[in-house]
C-alpha atoms as a PDB file:
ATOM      1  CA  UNK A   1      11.262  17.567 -24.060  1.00  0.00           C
ATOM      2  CA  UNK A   2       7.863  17.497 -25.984  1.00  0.00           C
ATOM      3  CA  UNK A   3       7.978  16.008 -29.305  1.00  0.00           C
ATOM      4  CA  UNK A   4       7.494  19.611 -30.870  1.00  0.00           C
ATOM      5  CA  UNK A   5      10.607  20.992 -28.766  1.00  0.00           C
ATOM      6  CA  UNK A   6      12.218  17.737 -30.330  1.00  0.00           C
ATOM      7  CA  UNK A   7      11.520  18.512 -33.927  1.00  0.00           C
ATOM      8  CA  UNK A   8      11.786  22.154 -33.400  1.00  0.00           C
ATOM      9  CA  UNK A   9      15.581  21.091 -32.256  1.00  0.00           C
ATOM     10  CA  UNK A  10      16.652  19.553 -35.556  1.00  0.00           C
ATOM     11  CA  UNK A  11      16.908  22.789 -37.074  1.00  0.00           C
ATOM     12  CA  UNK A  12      15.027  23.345 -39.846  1.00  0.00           C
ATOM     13  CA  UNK A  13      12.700  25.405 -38.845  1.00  0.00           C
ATOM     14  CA  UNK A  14      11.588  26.657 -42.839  1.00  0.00           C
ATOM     15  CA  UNK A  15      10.064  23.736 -42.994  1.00  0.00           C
ATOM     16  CA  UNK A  16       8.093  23.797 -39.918  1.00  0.00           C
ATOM     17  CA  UNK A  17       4.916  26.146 -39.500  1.00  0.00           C
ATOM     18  CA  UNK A  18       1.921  26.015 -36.402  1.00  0.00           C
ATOM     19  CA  UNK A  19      -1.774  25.334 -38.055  1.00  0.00           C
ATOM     20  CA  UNK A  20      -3.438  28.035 -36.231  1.00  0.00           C
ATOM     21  CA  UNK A  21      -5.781  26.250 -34.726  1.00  0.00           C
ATOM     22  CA  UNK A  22      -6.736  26.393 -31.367  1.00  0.00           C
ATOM     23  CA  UNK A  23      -4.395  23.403 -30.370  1.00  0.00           C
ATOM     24  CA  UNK A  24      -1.528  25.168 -32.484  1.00  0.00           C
ATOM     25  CA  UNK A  25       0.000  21.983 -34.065  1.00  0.00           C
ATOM     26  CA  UNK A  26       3.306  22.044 -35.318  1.00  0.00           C
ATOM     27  CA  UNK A  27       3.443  20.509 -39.186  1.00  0.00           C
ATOM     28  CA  UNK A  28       5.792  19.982 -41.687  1.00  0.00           C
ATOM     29  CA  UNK A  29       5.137  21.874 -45.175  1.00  0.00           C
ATOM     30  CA  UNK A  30       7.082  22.201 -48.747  1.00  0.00           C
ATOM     31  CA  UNK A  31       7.995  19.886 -51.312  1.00  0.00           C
ATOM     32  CA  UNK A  32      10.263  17.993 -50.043  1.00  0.00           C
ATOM     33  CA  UNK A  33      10.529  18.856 -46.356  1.00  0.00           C
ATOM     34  CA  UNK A  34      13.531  16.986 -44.087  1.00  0.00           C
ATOM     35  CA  UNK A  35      11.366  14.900 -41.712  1.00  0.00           C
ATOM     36  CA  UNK A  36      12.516  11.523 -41.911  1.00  0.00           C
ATOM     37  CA  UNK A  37      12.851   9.408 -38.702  1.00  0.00           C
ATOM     38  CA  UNK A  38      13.604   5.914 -38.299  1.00  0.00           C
ATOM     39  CA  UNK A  39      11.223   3.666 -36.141  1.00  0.00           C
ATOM     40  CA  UNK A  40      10.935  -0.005 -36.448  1.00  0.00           C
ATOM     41  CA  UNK A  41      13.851  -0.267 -38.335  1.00  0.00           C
ATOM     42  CA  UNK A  42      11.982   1.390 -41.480  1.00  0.00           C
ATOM     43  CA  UNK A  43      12.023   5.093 -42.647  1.00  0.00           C
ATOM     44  CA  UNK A  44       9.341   6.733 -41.690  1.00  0.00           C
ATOM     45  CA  UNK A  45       8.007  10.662 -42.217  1.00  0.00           C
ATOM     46  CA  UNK A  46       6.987  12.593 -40.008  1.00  0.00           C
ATOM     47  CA  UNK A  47       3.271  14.622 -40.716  1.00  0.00           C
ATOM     48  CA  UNK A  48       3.335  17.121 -37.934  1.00  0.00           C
ATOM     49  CA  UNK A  49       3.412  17.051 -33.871  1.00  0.00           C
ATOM     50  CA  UNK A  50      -0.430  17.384 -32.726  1.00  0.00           C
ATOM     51  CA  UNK A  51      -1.324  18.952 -29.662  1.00  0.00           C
ATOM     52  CA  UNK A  52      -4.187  18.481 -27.119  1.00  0.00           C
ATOM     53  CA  UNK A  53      -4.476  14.136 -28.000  1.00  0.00           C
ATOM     54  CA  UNK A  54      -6.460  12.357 -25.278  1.00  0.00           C
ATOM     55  CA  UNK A  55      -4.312   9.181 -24.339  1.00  0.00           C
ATOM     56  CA  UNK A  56      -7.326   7.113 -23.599  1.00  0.00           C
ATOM     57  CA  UNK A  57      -7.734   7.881 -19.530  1.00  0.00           C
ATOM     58  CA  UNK A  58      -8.353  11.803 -20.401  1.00  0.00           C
ATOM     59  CA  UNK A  59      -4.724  12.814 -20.132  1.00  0.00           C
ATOM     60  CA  UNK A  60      -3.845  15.458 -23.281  1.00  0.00           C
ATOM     61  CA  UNK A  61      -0.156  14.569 -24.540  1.00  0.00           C
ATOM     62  CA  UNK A  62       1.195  16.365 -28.093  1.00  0.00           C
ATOM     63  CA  UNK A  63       1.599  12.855 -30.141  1.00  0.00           C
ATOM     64  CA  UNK A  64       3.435  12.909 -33.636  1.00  0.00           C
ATOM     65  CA  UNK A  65       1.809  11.559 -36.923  1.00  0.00           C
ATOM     66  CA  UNK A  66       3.676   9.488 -38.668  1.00  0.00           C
ATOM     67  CA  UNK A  67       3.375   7.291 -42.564  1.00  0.00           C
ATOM     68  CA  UNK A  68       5.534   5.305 -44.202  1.00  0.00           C
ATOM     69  CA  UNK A  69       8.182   6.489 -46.194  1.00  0.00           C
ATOM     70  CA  UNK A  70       7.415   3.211 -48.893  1.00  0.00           C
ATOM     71  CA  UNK A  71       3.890   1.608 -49.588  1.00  0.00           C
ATOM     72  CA  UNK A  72       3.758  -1.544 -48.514  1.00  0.00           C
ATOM     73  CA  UNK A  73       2.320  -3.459 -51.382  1.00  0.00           C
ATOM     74  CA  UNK A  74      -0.835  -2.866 -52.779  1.00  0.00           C
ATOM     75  CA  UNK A  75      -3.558  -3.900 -49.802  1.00  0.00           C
ATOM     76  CA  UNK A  76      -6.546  -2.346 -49.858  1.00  0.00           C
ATOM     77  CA  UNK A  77      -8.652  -0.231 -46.772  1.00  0.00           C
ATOM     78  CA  UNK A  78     -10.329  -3.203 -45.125  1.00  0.00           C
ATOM     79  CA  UNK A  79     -13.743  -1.190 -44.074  1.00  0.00           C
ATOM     80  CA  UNK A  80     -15.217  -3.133 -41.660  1.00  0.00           C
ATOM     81  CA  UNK A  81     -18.872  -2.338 -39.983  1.00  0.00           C
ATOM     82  CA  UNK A  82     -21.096  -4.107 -37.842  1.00  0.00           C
END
């Protein structure tokens, strides 16, 4: 099962809609939407299911986007550069 067939299973498909681009990811959208997974033993939300991601050898897999459901303190974006 891809990991859009896997959200698309959960049911609540009002709060789902595809971006219409030309990969056709699958997001979550409203207020408050019902996308809440566990992982790591920490609530987590998930963004959307995006389609067409290049695994690193060239392989395309649908990968899901996922942020924490808490801030974890209040660290800064370390930019590095060379």
């Amino acid at each position: 099962m891809s990991a859009a067939e896997a959200i698309l299973a959960k049911g609540e498909t009002d709060e789902l809609k595809f971006d219409n681009t030309v990969d056709n990811n699958l997001r979550y959208v409203g207020a408050d939407p019902n996308n809440y997974v566990s992982f790591n033993n920490e609530l987590w939300r998930i963004i959307g299911a995006f389609n067409n991601i290049d695994n690193g050898t060239g392989k395309k897999e649908t990968r899901l986007k996922i942020i924490r459901d808490e801030p974890i303190g209040k660290y800064s974006w370390l930019n590095c550069t060379k």
